[in-house]
Protein backbone atom coordinates (compact mmCIF):
# COMPACT_ATOMS: atom_id res chain seq x y z
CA UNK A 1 -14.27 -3.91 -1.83
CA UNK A 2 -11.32 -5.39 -3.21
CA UNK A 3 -12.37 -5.90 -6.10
CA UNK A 4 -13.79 -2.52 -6.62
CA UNK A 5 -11.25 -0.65 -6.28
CA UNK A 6 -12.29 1.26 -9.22
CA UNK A 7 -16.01 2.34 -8.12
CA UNK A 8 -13.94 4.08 -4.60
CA UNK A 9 -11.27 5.46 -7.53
CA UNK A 10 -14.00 6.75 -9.59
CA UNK A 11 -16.03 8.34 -6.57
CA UNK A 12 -12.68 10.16 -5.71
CA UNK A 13 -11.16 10.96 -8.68
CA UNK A 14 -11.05 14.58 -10.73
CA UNK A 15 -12.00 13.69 -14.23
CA UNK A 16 -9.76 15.42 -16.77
CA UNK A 17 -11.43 18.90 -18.17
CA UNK A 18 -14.18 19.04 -15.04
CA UNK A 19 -14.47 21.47 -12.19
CA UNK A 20 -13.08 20.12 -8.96
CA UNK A 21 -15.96 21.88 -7.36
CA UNK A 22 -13.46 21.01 -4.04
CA UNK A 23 -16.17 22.98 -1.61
CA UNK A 24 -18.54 20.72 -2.32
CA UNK A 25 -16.55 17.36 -1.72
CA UNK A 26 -16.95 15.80 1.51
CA UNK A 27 -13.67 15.53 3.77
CA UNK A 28 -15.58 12.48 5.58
CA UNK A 29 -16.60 10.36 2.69
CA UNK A 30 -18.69 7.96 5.25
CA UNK A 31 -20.62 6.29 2.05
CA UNK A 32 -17.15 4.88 0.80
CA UNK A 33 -16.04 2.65 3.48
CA UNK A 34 -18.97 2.88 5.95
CA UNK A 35 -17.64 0.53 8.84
CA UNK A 36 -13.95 1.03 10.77
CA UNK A 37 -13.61 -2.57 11.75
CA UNK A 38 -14.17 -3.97 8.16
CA UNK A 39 -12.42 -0.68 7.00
CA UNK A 40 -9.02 -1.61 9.28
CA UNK A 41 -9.00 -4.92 8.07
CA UNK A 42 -9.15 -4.35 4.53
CA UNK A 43 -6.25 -1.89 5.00
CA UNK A 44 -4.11 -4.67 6.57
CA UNK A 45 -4.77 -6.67 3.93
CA UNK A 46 -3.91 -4.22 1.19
CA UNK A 47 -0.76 -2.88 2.97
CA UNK A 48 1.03 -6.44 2.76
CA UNK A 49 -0.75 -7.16 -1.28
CA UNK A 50 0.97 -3.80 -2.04
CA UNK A 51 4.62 -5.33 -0.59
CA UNK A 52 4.33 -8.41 -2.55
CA UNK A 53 3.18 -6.16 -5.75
CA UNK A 54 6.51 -4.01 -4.43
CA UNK A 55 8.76 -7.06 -4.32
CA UNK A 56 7.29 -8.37 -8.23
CA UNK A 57 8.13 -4.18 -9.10
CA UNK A 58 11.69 -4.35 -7.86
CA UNK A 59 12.19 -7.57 -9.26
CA UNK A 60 11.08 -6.58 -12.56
CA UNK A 61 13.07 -3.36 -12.58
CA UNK A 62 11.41 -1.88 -15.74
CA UNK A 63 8.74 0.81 -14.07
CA UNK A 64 8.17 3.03 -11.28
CA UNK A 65 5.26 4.35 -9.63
CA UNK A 66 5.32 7.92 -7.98
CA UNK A 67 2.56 8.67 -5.38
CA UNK A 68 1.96 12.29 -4.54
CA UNK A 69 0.27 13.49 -1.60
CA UNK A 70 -0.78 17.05 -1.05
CA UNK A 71 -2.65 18.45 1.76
CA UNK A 72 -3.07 21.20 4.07
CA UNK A 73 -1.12 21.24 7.04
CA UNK A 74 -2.55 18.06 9.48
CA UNK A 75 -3.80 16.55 6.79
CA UNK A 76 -2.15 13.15 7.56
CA UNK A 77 0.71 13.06 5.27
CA UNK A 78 2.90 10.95 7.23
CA UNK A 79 -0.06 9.32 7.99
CA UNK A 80 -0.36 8.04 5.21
CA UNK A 81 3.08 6.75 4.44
CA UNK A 82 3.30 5.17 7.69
CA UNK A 83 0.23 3.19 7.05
CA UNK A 84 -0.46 2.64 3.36
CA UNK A 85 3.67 1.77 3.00
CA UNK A 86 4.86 0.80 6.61
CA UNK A 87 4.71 -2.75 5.59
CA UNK A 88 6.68 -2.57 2.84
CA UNK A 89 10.36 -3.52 2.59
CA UNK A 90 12.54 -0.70 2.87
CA UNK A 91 14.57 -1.87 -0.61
CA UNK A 92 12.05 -0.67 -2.67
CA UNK A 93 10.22 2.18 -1.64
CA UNK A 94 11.94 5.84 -0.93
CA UNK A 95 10.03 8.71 0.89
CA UNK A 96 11.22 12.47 -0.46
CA UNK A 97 9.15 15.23 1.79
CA UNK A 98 9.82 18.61 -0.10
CA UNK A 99 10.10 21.12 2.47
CA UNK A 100 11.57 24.84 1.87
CA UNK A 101 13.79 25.19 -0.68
CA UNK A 102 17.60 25.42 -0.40
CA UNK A 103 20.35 27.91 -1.94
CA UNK A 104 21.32 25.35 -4.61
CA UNK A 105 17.70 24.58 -5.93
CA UNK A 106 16.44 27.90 -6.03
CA UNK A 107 19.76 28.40 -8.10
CA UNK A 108 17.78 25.93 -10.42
CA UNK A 109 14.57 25.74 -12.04
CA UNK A 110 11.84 24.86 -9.83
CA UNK A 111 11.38 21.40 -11.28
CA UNK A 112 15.30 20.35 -10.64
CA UNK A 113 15.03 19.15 -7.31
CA UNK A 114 11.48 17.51 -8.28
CA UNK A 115 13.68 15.43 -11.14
CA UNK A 116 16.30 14.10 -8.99
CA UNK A 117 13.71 12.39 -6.64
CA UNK A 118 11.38 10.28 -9.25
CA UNK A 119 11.93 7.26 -8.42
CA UNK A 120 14.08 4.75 -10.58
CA UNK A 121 12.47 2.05 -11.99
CA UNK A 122 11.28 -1.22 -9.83
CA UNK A 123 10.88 1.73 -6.85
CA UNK A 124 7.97 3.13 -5.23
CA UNK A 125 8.56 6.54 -4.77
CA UNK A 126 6.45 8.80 -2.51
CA UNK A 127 6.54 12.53 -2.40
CA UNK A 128 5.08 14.40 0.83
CA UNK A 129 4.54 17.45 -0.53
CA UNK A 130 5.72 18.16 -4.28
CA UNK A 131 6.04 20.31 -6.77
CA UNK A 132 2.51 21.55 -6.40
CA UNK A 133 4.14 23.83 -3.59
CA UNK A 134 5.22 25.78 -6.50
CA UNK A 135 1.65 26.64 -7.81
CA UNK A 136 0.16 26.42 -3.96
CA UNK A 137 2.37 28.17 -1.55
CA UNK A 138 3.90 29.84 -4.36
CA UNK A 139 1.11 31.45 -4.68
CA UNK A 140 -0.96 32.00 -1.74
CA UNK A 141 2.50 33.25 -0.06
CA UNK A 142 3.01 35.43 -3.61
CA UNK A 143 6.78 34.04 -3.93
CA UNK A 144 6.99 34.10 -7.32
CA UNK A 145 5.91 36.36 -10.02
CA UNK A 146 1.93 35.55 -10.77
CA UNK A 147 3.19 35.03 -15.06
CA UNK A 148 5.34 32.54 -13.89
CA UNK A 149 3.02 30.84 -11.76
CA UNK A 150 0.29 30.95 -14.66
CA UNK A 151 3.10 29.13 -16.76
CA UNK A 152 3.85 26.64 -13.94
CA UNK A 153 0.60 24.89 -14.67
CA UNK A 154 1.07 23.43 -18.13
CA UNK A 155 4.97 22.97 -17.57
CA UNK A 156 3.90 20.60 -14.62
CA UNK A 157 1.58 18.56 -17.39
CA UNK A 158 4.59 18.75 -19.56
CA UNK A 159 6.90 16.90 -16.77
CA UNK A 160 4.50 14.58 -15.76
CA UNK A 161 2.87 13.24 -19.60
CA UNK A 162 7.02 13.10 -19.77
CA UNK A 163 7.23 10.56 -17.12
CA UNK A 164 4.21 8.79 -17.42
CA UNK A 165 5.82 8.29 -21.03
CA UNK A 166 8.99 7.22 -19.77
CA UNK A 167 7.45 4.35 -17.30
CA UNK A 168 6.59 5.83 -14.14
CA UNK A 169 3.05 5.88 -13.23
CA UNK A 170 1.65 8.69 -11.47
CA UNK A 171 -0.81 8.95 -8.30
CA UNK A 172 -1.52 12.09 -7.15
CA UNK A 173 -3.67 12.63 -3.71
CA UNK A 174 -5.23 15.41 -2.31
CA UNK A 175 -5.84 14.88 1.35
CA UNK A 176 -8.72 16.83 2.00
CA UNK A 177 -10.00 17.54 5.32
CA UNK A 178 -12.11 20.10 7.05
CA UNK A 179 -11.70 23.55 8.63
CA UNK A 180 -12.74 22.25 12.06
CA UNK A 181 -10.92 19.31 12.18
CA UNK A 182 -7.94 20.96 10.87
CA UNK A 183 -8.48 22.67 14.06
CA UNK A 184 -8.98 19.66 16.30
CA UNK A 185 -5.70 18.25 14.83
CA UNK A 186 -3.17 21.41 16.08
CA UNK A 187 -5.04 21.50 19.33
CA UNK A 188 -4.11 17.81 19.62
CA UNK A 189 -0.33 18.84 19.17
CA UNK A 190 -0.62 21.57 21.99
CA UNK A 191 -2.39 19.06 24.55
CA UNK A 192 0.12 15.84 24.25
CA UNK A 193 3.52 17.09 24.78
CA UNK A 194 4.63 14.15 22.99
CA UNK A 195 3.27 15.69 19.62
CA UNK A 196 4.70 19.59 20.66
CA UNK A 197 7.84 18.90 18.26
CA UNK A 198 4.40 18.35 15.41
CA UNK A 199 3.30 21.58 16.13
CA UNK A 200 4.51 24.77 14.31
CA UNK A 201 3.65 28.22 14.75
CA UNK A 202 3.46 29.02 11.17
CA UNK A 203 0.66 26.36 10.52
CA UNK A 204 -1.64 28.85 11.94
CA UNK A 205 -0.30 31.68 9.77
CA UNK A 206 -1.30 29.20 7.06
CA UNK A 207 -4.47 28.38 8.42
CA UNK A 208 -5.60 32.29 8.50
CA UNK A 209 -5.19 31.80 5.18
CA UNK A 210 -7.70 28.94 4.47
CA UNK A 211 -9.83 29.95 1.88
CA UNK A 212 -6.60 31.53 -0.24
CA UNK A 213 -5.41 27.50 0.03
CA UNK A 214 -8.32 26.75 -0.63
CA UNK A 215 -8.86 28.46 -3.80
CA UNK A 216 -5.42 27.62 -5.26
CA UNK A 217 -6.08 24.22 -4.57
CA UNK A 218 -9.04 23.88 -6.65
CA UNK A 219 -6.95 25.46 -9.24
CA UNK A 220 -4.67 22.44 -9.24
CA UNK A 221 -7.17 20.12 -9.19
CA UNK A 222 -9.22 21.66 -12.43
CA UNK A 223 -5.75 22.27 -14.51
CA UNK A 224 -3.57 19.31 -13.56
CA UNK A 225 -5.66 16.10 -13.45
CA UNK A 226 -4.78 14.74 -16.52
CA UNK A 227 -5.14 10.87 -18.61
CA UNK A 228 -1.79 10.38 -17.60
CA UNK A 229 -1.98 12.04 -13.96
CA UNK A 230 -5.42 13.03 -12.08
CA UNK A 231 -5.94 13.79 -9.08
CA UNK A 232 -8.00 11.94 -6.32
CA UNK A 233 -9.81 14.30 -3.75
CA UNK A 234 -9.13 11.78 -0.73
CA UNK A 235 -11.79 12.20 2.51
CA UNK A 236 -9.25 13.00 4.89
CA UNK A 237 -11.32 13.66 7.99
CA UNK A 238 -11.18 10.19 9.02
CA UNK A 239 -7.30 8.80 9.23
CA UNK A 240 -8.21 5.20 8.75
CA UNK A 241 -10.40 5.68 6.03
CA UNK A 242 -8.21 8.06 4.11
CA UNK A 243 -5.65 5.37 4.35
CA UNK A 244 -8.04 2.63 3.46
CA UNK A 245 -8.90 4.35 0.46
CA UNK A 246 -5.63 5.30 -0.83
CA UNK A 247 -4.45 1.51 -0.52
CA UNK A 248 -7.13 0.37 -2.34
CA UNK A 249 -6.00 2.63 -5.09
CA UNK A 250 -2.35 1.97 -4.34
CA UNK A 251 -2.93 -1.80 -4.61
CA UNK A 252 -5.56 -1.80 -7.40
CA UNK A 253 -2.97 0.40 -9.86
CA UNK A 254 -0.44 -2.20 -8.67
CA UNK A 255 -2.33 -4.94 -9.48
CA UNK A 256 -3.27 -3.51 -13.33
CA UNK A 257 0.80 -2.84 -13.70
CA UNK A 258 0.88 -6.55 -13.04
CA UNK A 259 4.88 -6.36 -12.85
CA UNK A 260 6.34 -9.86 -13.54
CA UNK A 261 9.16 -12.06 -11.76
CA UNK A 262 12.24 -12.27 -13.87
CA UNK A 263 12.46 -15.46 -15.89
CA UNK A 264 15.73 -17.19 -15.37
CA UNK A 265 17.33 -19.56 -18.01
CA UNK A 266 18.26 -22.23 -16.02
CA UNK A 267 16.10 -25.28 -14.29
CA UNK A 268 15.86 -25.49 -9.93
CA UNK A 269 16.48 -29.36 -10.81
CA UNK A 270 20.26 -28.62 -12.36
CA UNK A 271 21.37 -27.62 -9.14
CA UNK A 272 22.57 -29.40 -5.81
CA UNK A 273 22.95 -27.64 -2.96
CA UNK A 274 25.15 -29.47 -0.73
C-alpha cells in the first residue's frame, strides 16, 4: 500500500467539476484497508516517514503544507492529529482549531483570522476546523446573510489557488462518518466520565440538524475541490483506518514535494572537533 498511495487518494478524492454524491459514500470504506493489524502497522510506519519528510520541509524552509480537516462533531478530529502527526517533532508542525469567533475577527473579514494561521514555509500546518465553518455553520445556523454566503464559495477558491500559488500545498479532509455512529460516539462521552469534559450539549442541537449539515456539506465538496485544493471524503467510521488513510495521503504528497536538505559550502573533512 505504500506505494499506492494514489489508488486510496483516487478512491477518496472529489474530482474537480463532479457531484460529491456524499450520501452515497461509505463512512466505513472496508475495501480500502481491509485488515486492522496490517492497517496499524502501516500507520506506524507512515507517521515516523512523514517526520523525517517534516524534518527535510523545515530544513528546506521554502514550502508549506496546510492540512484541513472538517467533520461533523465526533468525527475524530483530534483523532487525527494525535495519530497521523503525534510523532512528529513539535518544531515543525502547528495545530490552529478554529472555534467561535472572537470580537476582533468578526471586526474583520471572515478570512483574517484564516490568514494569520497558514503556516510559514518549512511548517506543517493543520487546521481543525477552518474556514469552511463560514459556508457550513454559517449556514445551517443562518449567521450570515445567504448573498454573502453564496459569495463565500468562490472567494474561498480565490484564497486558496492564492496559496497554492504562493507555496503552500493544500489537503483538505472531510471526515465522514455515519448517523449511528455519530451516535455511538456522544454516548461514549456520557458513559466514561473521563470523556464528560468531550461532551457538549450543543452537539446534539447540531446533530438534530443532520441532514441540514449534511446538505451544506455536499455543497462544499461539489464547489470547492479544486486542481489546486480537492477534497478527500475520508471513511471515518473506523478511527484507525481514517487515520491510516489520511497518512498515506499525508506521506505520499510529502514524498512528491520531495523537499531537499540544505547544501552547505563547506567539506565535514575541514573541520576538527576537538
Amino acid at each position: 500500500m505504500a506505494d499506492d498511495w494514489k489508488t486510496l487518494d483516487a478512491a477518496v478524492r472529489v474530482e474537480p467539476g463532479s457531484k460529491s454524491e456524499l450520501g452515497k459514500r461509505d463512512p466505513v470504506g472496508d475495501q480500502l484497508v481491509p485488515d486492522k493489524d496490517e492497517g496499524k502497522a502501516l500507520l506506524e510506519q507512515y507517521a515516523k516517514e512523514i517526520d523525517v519528510l517534516q524534518d527535510r520541509l523545515w530544513s528546506e524552509g521554502e514550502r508549506s503544507l496546510l492540512v484541513v480537516l472538517q467533520g461533523i462533531d465526533t468525527a475524530g478530529k483530534d483523532g487525527t492529529i494525535s495519530g497521523v502527526f503525534g510523532t512528529c517533532g513539535p518544531l515543525g508542525v502547528v495545530v490552529t482549531a478554529f472555534g467561535r469567533p472572537t470580537e476582533l475577527e468578526l471586526a474583520h473579514d471572515y478570512l483574517w483570522r484564516v490568514h494569520q494561521a497558514v503556516p510559514k514555509r518549512g511548517m506543517i500546518g493543520v487546521f481543525n476546523r477552518s474556514h469552511y465553518e463560514d459556508v457550513l455553520v454559517a449556514k445551517v445556523r443562518e449567521l450570515a446573510p445567504a448573498e454573502a454566503i453564496e459569495q463565500r464559495y468562490e472567494q474561498i477558491n480565490a484564497f486558496e489557488r492564492h496559496l497554492s500559488e504562493n507555496n503552500v500545498t493544500i489537503l483538505k479532509f472531510m471526515l465522514h462518518i455515519s448517523k449511528d455512529e455519530q451516535r455511538e460516539r456522544l454516548q461514549a462521552r456520557l458513559d466514561d466520565p473521563a470523556k464528560h469534559w468531550k461532551f457538549n450539549a450543543g452537539d446534539l442541537e447540531d446533530r438534530k440538524l443532520w441532514d441540514k449539515f449534511a446538505c451544506a456539506y455536499e455543497t462544499v465538496l461539489d464547489r470547492c475541490s479544486t486542481e489546486h485544493a480537492p477534497w478527500r471524503v475520508i471513511p471515518s467510521d473506523k478511527k484507525w483506518r481514517r487515520n491510516v488513510l489520511i497518512a498515506a495521503i499525508v506521506r505520499g504528497t510529502l514524498e512528491d514535494m520531495n523537499p531537499q536538505y540544505p547544501k552547505v559550502d563547506w567539506k565535514p573533512e575541514d573541520f576538527k572537533i576537538v
